[in-house]
Protein backbone atom coordinates (compact mmCIF):
# COMPACT_ATOMS: atom_id res chain seq x y z
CA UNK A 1 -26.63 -16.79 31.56
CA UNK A 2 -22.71 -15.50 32.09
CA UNK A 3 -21.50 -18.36 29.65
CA UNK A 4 -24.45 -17.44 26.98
CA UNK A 5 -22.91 -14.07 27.18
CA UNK A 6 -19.13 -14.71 26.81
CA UNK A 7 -19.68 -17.09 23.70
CA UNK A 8 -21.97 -13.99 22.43
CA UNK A 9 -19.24 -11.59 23.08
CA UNK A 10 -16.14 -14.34 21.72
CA UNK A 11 -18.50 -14.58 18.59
CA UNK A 12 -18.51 -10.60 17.88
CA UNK A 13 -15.02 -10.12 18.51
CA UNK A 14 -14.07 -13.13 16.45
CA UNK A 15 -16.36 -11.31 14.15
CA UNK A 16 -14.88 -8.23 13.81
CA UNK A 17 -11.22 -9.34 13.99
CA UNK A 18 -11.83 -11.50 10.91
CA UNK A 19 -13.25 -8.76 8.80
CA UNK A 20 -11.86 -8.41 5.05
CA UNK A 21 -13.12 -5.16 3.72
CA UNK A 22 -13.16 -1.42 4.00
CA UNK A 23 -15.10 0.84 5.18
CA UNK A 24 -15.27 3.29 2.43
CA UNK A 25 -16.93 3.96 -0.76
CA UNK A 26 -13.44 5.13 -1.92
CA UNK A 27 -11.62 2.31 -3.88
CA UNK A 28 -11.93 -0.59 -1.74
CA UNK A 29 -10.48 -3.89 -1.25
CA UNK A 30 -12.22 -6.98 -0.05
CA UNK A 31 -11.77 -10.60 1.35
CA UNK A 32 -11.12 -11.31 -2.71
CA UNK A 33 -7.63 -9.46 -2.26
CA UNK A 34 -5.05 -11.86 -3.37
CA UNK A 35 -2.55 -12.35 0.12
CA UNK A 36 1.08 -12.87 -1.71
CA UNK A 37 3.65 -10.89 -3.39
CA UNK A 38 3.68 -9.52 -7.03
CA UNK A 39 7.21 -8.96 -8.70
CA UNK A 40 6.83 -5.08 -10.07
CA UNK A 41 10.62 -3.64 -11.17
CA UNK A 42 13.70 -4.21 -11.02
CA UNK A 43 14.15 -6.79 -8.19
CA UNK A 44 11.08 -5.22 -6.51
CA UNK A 45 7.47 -6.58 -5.58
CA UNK A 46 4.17 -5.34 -3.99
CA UNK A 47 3.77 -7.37 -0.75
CA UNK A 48 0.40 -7.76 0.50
CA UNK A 49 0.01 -9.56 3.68
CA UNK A 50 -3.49 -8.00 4.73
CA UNK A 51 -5.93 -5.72 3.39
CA UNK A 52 -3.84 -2.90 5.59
CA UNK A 53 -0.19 -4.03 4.59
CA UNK A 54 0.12 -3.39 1.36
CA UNK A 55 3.86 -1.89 0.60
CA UNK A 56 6.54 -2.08 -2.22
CA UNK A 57 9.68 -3.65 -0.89
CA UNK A 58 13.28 -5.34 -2.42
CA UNK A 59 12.17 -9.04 -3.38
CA UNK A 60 15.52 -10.06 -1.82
CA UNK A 61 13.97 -8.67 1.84
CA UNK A 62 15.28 -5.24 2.85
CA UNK A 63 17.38 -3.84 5.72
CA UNK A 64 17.33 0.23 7.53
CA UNK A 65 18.66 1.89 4.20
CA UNK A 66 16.76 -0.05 1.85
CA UNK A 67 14.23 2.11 0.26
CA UNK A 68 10.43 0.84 0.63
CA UNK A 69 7.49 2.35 0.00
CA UNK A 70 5.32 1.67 2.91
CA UNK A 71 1.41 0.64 3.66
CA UNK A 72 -0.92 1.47 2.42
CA UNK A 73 0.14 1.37 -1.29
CA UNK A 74 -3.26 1.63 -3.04
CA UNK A 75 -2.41 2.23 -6.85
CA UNK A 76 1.41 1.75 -9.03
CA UNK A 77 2.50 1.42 -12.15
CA UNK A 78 6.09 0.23 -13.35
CA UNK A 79 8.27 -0.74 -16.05
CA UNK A 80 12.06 -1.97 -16.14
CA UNK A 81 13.39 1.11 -14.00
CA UNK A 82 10.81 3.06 -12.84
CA UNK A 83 7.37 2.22 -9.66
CA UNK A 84 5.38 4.68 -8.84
CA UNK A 85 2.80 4.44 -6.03
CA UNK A 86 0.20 5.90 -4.40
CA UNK A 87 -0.25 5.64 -0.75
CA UNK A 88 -3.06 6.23 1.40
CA UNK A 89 -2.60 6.80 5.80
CA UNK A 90 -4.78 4.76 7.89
CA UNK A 91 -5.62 5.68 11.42
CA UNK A 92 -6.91 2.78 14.25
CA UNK A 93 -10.78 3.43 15.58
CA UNK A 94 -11.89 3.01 19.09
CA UNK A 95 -12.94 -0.62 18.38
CA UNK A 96 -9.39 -1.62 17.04
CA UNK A 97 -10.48 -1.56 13.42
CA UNK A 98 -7.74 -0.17 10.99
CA UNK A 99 -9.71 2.13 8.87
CA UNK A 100 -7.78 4.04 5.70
CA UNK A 101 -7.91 8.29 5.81
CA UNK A 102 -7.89 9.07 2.33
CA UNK A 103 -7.60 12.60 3.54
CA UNK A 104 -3.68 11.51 3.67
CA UNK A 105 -2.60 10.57 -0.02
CA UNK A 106 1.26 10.61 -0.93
CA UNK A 107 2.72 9.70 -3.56
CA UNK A 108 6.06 8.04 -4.48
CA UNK A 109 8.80 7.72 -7.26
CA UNK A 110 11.29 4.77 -7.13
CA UNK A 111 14.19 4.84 -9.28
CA UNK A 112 15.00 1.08 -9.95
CA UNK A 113 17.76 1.83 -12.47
CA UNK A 114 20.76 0.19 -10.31
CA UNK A 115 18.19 -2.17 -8.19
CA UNK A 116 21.41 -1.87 -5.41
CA UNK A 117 21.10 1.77 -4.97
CA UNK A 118 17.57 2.35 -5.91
CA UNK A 119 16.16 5.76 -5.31
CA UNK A 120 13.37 6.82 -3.40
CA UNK A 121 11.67 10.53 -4.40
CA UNK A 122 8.63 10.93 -1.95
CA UNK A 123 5.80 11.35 -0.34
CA UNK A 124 4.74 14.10 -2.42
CA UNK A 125 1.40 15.00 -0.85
CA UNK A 126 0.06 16.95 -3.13
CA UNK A 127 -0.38 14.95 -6.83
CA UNK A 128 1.10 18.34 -8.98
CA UNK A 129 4.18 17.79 -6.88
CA UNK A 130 4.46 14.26 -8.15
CA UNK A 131 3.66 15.48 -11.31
CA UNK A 132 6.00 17.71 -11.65
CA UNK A 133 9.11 15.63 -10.19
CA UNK A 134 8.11 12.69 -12.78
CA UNK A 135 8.95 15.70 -15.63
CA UNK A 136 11.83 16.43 -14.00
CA UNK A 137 13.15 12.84 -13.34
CA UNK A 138 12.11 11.85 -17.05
CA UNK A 139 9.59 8.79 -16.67
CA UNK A 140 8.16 7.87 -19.17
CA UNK A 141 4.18 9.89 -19.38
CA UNK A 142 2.66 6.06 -20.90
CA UNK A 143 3.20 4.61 -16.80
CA UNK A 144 -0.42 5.52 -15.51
CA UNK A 145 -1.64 4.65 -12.05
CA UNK A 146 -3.63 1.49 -11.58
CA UNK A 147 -5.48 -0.50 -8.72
CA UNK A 148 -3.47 -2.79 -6.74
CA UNK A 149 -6.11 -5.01 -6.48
């Protein structure tokens, strides 16, 4: 009976450490996500190693004062100098899930222009802030937000 019970219990952890998807009805990813790295800028890429690590990062790897924009990046848009992101927090449960708190959105401005010396604006937390720093920084109104996935 105690070895019909530890494969049942291995089996449910396995389980739920293998799990793909979120666990929201807010834009979600799935075990579709595409694990790999996605060249957006100006020597930058999106990196997505999990459904949780999903960050904008040098292509050429990054050190201290290299600026990133960290997990979890959930919507960007780019051209030839400019990435913008969105970025939701996420929070770890009781059970060890990693569940995402869209009550925590920021949002980020990365000026590629010289890719050595790129500049970071950010997190904005509110989206009028954002807004109103993309006026003042001059890019371009045509880069709109998309999915990541």
């Amino acid at each position: 009976m105690k070895k019909i019970m530890l494969v049942a219990v291995l089996l449910m952890m396995a389980a739920a450490l293998t799990s793909c998807s979120f666990n929201s009805a807010n834009e979600e990813a799935s075990s579709s996500l595409d694990y790999g790295w996605i060249p957006v800028g100006n020597g930058y890429e999106i990196s997505k190693t999990s459904v949780h690590q999903i960050m904008i990062a040098p292509i050429r790897g990054w050190g201290a004062n290299d600026p990133i924009i960290p997990a979890t990046v959930v919507e960007y848009a780019s051209d030839e100098r400019w990435i913008l992101a969105k970025q939701i927090g996420f929070f770890e449960s009781s059970d060890l899930e990693h569940l995402h708190d869209y009550s925590k959105t920021n949002y980020w401005i990365l000026d590629t222009k010289d890719s050595d010396n790129a500049e970071l604006y950010g997190p904005f937390t509110e989206e009028s802030e954002f807004n109103a720093k993309r006026v003042e920084l001059g890019v371009p109104e045509g880069l709109k937000l998309q999915s990541v996935s």
